[in-house]
Protein backbone atom coordinates (compact mmCIF):
# COMPACT_ATOMS: atom_id res chain seq x y z
CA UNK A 1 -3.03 -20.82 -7.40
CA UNK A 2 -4.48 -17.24 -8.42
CA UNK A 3 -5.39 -15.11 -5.65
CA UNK A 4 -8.29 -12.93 -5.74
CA UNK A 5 -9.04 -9.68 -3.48
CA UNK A 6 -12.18 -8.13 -1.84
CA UNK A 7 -12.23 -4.39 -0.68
CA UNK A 8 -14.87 -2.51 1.03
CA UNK A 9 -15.25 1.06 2.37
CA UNK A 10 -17.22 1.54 5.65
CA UNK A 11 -17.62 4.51 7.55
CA UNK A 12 -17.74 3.81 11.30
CA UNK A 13 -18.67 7.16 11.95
CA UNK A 14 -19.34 11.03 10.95
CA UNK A 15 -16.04 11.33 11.89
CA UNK A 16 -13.53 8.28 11.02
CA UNK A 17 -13.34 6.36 7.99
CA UNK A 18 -11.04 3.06 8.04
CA UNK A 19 -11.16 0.64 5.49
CA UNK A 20 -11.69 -2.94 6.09
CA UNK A 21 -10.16 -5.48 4.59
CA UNK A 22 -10.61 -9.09 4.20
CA UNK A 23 -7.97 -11.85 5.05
CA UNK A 24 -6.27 -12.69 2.06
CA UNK A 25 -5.09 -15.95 1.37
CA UNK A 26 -4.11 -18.05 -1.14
CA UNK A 27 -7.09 -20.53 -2.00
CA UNK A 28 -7.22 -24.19 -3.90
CA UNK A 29 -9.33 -25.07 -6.80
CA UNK A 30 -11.15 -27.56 -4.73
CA UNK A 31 -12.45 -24.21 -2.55
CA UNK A 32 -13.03 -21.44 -4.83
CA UNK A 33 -15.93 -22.28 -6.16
CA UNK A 34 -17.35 -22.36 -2.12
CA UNK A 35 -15.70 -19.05 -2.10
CA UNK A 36 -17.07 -17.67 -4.72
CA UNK A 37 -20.20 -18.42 -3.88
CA UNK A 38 -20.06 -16.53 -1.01
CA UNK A 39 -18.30 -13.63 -2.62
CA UNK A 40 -21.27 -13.49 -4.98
CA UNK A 41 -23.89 -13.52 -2.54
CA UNK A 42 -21.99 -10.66 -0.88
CA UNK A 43 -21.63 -8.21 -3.49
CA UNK A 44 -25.36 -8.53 -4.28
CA UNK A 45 -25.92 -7.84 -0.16
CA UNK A 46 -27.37 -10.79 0.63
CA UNK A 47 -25.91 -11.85 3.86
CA UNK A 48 -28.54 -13.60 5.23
CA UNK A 49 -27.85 -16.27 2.54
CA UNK A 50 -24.34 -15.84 2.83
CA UNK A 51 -23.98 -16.09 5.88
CA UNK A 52 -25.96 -19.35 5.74
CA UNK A 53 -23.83 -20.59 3.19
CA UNK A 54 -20.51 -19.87 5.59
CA UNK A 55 -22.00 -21.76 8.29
CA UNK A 56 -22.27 -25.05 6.46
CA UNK A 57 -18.87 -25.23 5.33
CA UNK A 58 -17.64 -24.27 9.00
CA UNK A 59 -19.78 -27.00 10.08
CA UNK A 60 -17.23 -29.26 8.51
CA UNK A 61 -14.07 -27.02 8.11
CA UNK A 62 -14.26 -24.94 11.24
CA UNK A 63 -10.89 -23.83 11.10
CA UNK A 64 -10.93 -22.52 7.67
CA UNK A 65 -9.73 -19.06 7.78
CA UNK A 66 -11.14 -17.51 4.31
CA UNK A 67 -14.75 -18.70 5.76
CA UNK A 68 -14.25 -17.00 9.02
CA UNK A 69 -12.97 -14.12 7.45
CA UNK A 70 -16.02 -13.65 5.68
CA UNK A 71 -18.13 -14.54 8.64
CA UNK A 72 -16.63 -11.16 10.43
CA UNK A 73 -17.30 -9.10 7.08
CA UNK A 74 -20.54 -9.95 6.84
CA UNK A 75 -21.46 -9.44 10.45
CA UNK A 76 -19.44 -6.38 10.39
CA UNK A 77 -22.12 -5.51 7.24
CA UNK A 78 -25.25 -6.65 9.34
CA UNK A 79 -24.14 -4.18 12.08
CA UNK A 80 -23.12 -6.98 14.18
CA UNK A 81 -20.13 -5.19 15.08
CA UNK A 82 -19.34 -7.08 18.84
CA UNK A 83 -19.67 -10.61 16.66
CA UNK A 84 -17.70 -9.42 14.65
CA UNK A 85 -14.93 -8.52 16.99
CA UNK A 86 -15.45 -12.18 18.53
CA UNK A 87 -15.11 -13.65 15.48
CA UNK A 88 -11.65 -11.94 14.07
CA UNK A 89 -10.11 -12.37 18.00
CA UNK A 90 -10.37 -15.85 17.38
CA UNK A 91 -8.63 -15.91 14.25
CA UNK A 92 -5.91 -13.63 15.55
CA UNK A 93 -5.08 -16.20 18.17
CA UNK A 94 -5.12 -18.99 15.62
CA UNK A 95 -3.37 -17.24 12.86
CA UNK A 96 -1.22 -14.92 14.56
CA UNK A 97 0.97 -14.64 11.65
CA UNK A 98 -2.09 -12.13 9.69
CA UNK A 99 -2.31 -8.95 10.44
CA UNK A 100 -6.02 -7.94 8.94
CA UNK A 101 -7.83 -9.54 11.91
CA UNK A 102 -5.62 -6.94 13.89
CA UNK A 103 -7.11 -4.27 11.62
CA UNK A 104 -10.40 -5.13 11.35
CA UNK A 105 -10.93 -5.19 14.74
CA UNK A 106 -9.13 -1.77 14.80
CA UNK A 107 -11.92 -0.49 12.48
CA UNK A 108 -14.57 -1.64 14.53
CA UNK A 109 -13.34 -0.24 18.01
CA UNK A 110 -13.07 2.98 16.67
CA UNK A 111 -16.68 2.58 15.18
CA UNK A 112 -17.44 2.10 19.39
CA UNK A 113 -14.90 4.80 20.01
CA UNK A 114 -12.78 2.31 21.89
CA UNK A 115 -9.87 4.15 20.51
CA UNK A 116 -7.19 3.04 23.00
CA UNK A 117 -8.43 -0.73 21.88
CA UNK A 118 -8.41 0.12 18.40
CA UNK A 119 -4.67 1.67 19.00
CA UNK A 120 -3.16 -1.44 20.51
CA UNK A 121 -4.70 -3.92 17.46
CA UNK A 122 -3.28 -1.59 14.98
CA UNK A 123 0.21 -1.89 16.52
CA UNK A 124 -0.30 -5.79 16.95
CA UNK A 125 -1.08 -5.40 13.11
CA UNK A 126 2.26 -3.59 12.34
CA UNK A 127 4.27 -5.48 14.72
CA UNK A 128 2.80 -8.64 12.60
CA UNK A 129 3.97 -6.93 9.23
CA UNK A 130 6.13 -3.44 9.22
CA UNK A 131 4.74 -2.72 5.70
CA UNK A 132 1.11 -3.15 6.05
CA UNK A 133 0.41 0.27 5.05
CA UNK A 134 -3.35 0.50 5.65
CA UNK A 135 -2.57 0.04 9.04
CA UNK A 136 -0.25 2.93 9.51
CA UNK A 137 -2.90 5.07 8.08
CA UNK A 138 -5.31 3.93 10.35
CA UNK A 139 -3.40 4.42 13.29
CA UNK A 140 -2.53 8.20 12.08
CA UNK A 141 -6.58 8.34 12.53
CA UNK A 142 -6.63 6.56 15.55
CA UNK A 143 -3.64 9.11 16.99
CA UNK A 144 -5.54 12.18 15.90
CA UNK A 145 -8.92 10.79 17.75
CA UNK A 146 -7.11 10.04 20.73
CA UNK A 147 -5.77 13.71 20.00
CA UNK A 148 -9.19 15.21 20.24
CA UNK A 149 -9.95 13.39 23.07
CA UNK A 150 -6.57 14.98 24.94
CA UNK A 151 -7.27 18.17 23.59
CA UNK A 152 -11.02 18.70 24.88
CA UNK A 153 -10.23 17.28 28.46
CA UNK A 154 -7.58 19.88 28.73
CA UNK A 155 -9.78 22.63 27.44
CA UNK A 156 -12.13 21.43 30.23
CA UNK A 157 -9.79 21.26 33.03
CA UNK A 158 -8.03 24.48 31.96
CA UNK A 159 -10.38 26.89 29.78
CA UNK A 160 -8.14 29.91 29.88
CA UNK A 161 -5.54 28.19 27.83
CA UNK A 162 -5.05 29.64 24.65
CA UNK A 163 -2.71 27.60 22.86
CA UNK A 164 -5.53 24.22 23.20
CA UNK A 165 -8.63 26.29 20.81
CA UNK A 166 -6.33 26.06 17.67
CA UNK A 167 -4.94 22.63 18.05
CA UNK A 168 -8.47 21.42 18.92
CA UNK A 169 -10.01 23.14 15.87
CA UNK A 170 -7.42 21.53 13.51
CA UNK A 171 -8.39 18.21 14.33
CA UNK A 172 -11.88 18.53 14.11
CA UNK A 173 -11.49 20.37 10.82
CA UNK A 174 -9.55 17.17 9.83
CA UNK A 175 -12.57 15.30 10.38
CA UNK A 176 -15.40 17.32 9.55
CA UNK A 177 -13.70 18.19 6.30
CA UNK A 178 -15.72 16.84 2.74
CA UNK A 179 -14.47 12.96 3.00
CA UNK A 180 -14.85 12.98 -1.11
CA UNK A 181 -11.90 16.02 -0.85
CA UNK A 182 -10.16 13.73 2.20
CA UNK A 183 -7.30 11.20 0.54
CA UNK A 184 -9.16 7.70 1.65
CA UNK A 185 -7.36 4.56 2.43
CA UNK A 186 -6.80 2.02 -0.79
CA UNK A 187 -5.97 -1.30 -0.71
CA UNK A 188 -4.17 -2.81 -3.84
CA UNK A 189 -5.32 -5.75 -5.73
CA UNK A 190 -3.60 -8.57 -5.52
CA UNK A 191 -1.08 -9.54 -8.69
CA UNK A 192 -3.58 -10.48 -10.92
CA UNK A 193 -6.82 -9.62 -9.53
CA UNK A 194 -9.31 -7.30 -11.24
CA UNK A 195 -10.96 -4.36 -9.38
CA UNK A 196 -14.28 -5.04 -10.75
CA UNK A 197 -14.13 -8.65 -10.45
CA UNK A 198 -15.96 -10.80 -8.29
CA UNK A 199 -15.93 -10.05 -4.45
CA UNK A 200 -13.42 -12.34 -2.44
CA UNK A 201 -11.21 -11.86 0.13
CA UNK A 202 -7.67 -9.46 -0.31
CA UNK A 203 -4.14 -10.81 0.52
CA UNK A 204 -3.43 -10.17 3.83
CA UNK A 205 -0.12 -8.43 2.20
CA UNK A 206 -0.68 -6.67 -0.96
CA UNK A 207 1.27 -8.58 -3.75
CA UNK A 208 3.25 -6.01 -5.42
CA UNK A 209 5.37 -6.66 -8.80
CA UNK A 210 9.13 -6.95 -8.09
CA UNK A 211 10.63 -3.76 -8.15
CA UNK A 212 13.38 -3.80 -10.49
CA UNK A 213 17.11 -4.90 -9.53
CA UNK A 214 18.87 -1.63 -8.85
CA UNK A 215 21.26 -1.54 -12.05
CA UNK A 216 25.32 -0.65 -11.48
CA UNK A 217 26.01 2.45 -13.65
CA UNK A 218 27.86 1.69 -16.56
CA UNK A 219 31.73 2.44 -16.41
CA UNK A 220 31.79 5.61 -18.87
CA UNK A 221 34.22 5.67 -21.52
CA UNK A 222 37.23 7.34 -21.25
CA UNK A 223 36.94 11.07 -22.51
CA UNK A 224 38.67 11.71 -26.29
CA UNK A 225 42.34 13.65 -25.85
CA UNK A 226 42.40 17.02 -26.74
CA UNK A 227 44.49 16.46 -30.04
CA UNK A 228 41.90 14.96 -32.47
CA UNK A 229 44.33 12.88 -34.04
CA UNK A 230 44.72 11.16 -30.24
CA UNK A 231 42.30 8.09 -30.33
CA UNK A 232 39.79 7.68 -27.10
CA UNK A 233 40.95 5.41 -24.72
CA UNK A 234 39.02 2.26 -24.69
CA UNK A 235 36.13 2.02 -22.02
CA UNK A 236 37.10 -0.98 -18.99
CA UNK A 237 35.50 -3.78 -20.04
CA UNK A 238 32.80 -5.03 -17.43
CA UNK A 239 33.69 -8.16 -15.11
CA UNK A 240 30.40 -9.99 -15.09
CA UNK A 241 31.80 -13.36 -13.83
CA UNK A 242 32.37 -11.79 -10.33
CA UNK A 243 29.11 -10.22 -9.77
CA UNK A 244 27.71 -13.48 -11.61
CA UNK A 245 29.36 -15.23 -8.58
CA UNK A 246 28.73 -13.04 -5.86
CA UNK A 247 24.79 -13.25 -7.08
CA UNK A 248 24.75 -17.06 -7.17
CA UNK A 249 26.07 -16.93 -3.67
CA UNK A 250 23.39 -14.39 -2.50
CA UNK A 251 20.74 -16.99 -3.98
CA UNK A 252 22.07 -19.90 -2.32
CA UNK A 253 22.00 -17.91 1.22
CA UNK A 254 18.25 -17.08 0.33
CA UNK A 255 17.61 -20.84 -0.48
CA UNK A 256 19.16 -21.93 2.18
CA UNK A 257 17.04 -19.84 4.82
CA UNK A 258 14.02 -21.04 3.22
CA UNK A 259 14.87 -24.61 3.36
CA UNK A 260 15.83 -24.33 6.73
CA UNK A 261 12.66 -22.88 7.77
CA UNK A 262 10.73 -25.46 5.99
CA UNK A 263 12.39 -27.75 7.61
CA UNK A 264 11.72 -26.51 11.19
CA UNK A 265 16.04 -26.47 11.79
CA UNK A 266 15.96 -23.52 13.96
CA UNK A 267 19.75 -23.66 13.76
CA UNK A 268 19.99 -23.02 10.27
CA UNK A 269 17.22 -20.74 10.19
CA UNK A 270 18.24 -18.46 12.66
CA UNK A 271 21.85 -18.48 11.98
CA UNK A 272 20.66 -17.32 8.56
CA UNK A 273 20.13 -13.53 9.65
CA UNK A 274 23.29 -11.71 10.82
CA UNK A 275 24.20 -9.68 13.66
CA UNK A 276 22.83 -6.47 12.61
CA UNK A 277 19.58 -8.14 11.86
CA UNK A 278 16.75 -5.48 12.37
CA UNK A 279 13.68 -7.46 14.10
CA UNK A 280 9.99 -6.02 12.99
CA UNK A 281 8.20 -4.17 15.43
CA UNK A 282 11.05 -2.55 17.42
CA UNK A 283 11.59 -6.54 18.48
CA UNK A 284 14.35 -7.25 20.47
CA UNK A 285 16.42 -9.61 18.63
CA UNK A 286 15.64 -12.71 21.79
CA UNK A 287 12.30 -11.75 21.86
CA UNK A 288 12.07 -12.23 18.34
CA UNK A 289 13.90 -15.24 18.01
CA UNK A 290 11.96 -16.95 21.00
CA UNK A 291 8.43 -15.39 18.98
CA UNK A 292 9.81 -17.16 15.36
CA UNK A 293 11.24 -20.55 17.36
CA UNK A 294 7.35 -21.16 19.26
CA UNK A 295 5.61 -20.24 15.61
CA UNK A 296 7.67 -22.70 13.52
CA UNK A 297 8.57 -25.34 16.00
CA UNK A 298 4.74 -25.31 17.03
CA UNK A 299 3.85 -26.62 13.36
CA UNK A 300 3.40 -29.86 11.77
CA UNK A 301 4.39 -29.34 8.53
CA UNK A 302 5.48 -26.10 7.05
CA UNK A 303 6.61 -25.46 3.10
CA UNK A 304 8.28 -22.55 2.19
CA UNK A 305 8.88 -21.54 -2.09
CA UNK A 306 10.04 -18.99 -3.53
CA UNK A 307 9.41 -17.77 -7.24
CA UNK A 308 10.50 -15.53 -9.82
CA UNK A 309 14.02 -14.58 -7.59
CA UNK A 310 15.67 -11.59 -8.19
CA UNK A 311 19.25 -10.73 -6.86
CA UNK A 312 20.97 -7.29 -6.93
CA UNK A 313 24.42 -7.27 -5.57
CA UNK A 314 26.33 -3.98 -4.92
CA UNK A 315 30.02 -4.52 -3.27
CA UNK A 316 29.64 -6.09 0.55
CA UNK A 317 25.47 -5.81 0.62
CA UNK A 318 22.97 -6.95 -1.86
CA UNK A 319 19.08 -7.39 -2.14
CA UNK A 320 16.63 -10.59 -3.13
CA UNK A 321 13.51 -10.03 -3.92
CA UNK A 322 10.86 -12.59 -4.90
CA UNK A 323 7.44 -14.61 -4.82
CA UNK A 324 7.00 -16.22 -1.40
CA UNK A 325 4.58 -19.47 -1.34
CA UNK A 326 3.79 -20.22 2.44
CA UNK A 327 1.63 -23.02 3.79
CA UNK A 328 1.71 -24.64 7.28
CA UNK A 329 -1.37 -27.12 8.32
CA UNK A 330 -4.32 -25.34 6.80
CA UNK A 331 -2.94 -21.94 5.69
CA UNK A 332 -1.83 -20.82 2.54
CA UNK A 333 -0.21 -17.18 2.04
CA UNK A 334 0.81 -16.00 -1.58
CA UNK A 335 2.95 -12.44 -0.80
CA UNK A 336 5.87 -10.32 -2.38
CA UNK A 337 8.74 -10.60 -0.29
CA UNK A 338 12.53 -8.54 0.01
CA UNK A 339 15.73 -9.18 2.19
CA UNK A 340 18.37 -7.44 2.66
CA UNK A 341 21.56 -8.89 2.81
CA UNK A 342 25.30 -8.46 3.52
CA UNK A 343 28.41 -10.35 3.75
CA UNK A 344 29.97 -11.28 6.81
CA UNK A 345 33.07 -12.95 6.31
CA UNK A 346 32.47 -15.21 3.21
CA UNK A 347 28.66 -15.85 4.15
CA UNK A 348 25.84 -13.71 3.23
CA UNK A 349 23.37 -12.87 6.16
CA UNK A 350 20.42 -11.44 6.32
CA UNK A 351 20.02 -7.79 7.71
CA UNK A 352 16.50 -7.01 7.23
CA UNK A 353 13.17 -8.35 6.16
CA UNK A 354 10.38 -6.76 4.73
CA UNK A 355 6.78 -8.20 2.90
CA UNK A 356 5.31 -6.43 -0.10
CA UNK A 357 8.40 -5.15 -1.94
């Protein structure tokens, strides 16, 4: 099922730019021509019909989160900003698991310069994925708002105080500076999708290709003797069976995990990531366990396949990276996905977990 992407700049004000971005989501045939539809109407600005187009298939499908997505776009586009902020709450508290809803919102807070609110749904959005990197920039404009902010109440409360003027002056510079000279936040296409294509929504994690399997350096051959009638001595032959096995074992761990977690056994799931597992979002590891047991438990169905696996093993730790197909009642996610791994005893655990690599 290809996925398609939908990008849009929108300045919020003279000062901040954030991007927003669509929900991105991985879409059947029997919907994309509904989607489509809208996408089309979009990108020639009419919302009104767009719009009217959205409502009738959330009349019947009012759960659908590619519709609702581009309900919040196009009020966000109609100036409907507090709608808008309704409308991508509600999907954050049915679809938890995205983290553009966070951002969107973000964008439209600090268009109301609600900055503190715009700083706590950007961290939601990075707790919910560590790699979104849109929101990191965001929040590095949110940080130097809330900067200002500081900066001119102490200036206020304290006008003799010489080291505030330059600090104060650097951040506004920051902002007042020529935006077409100011690097702007970019969101990728999704694998596949064309920038000039037709308008749609963007995947809620940018699908990256694999980055290729870090490769062992080669044993070198020996260097020749000094006498030239002394032959070289024969390079050490390469032992691919054991790294063949080690890699086989690192895909079964990895196969494993994922048919544990589409099977809802939190046993196996869990017990899939080691000791040293690092939680997302400065998690603590219960707190992250307890978050993953009420998301997956809480399901009715969940499938979980991966694609296009690729193992690199080096000594004790190794790395899997691959296509990750994701549905659970009504959503779909396509995304890139990496885990780190290394061997505890004679099982390979997982140490970290990262989307987009």
């Amino acid at each position: 099922m290809p996925t398609q992407s939908f990008f849009t700049r929108k300045p919020l004000s003279a000062a901040l730019r954030m991007l927003v971005v669509a929900a991105a989501l991985s879409v059947s045939a029997a919907h994309a021509d509904d989607y489509a539809d809208v996408s089309r109407l979009m990108r020639a600005g009419q919302f009104p019909e767009a719009l009217a187009k959205v409502d009738q298939y959330l009349a019947t499908k009012p759960r659908d989160p590619q519709m609702r997505f581009f309900k919040g776009v196009i009020q966000t586009e109609t100036g409907k900003s507090n709608e808008a902020i309704a409308t991508f709450t509600k999907i954050t508290e049915d679809y938890p698991e995205l983290p553009e809803p966070y951002n969107n919102m973000a964008v439209l807070y600090a268009g109301q310069s609600q900055f503190d609110k715009a700083r706590a749904a950007l961290e939601m959005a990075i707790r919910t994925n560590p790699s979104y990197a849109t929101a990191h920039e965001n929040l590095g404009d949110v940080y130097a708002r809330l900067a200002s902010q500081a900066y001119s109440k102490a200036l206020q409360l304290d006008g003799g105080n010489a080291a505030v003027p330059p600090k104060l002056a650097l951040i506004r510079n920051l902002f007042s500076a020529d935006p077409k000279a100011q690097p702007q936040a970019a969101a990728k296409p999704a694998a596949g999708a064309q920038a000039s294509g037709p308008v749609t929504v963007a995947a809620p994690v940018p699908a990256a290709a694999a980055k290729p399997a870090p490769v062992a350096p080669a044993t070198p051959a020996a260097t020749p003797a000094a006498t030239p009638a002394a032959p070289a001595a024969p390079a050490t032959p390469a032992a691919p069976a054991a790294a063949t096995g080690a890699e086989k074992d690192v895909e079964a761990a990895v196969r494993n995990w994922a048919q544990a977690w589409s099977s809802k056994d939190m046993s196996g799931y869990l017990g899939s990531y080691g000791p040293n597992f690092d939680p997302p979002g400065n998690q603590a590891r219960k707190a992250w366990e307890e978050d993953r047991r009420a998301r997956i438990v809480g399901k009715s169905k969940i499938s979980v396949k991966l694609s296009n696996l690729s193992v690199s093993v080096q000594g004790a730790k190794a790395t899997a990276r691959f296509k990750q197909d994701y549905s659970a009642d009504t959503l779909n996610i396509s995304s890139r996905k990496t885990l780190d791994l290394a061997k505890v005893g004679e099982r390979w655990v997982i140490v970290k977990e990262s989307t987009g690599g």
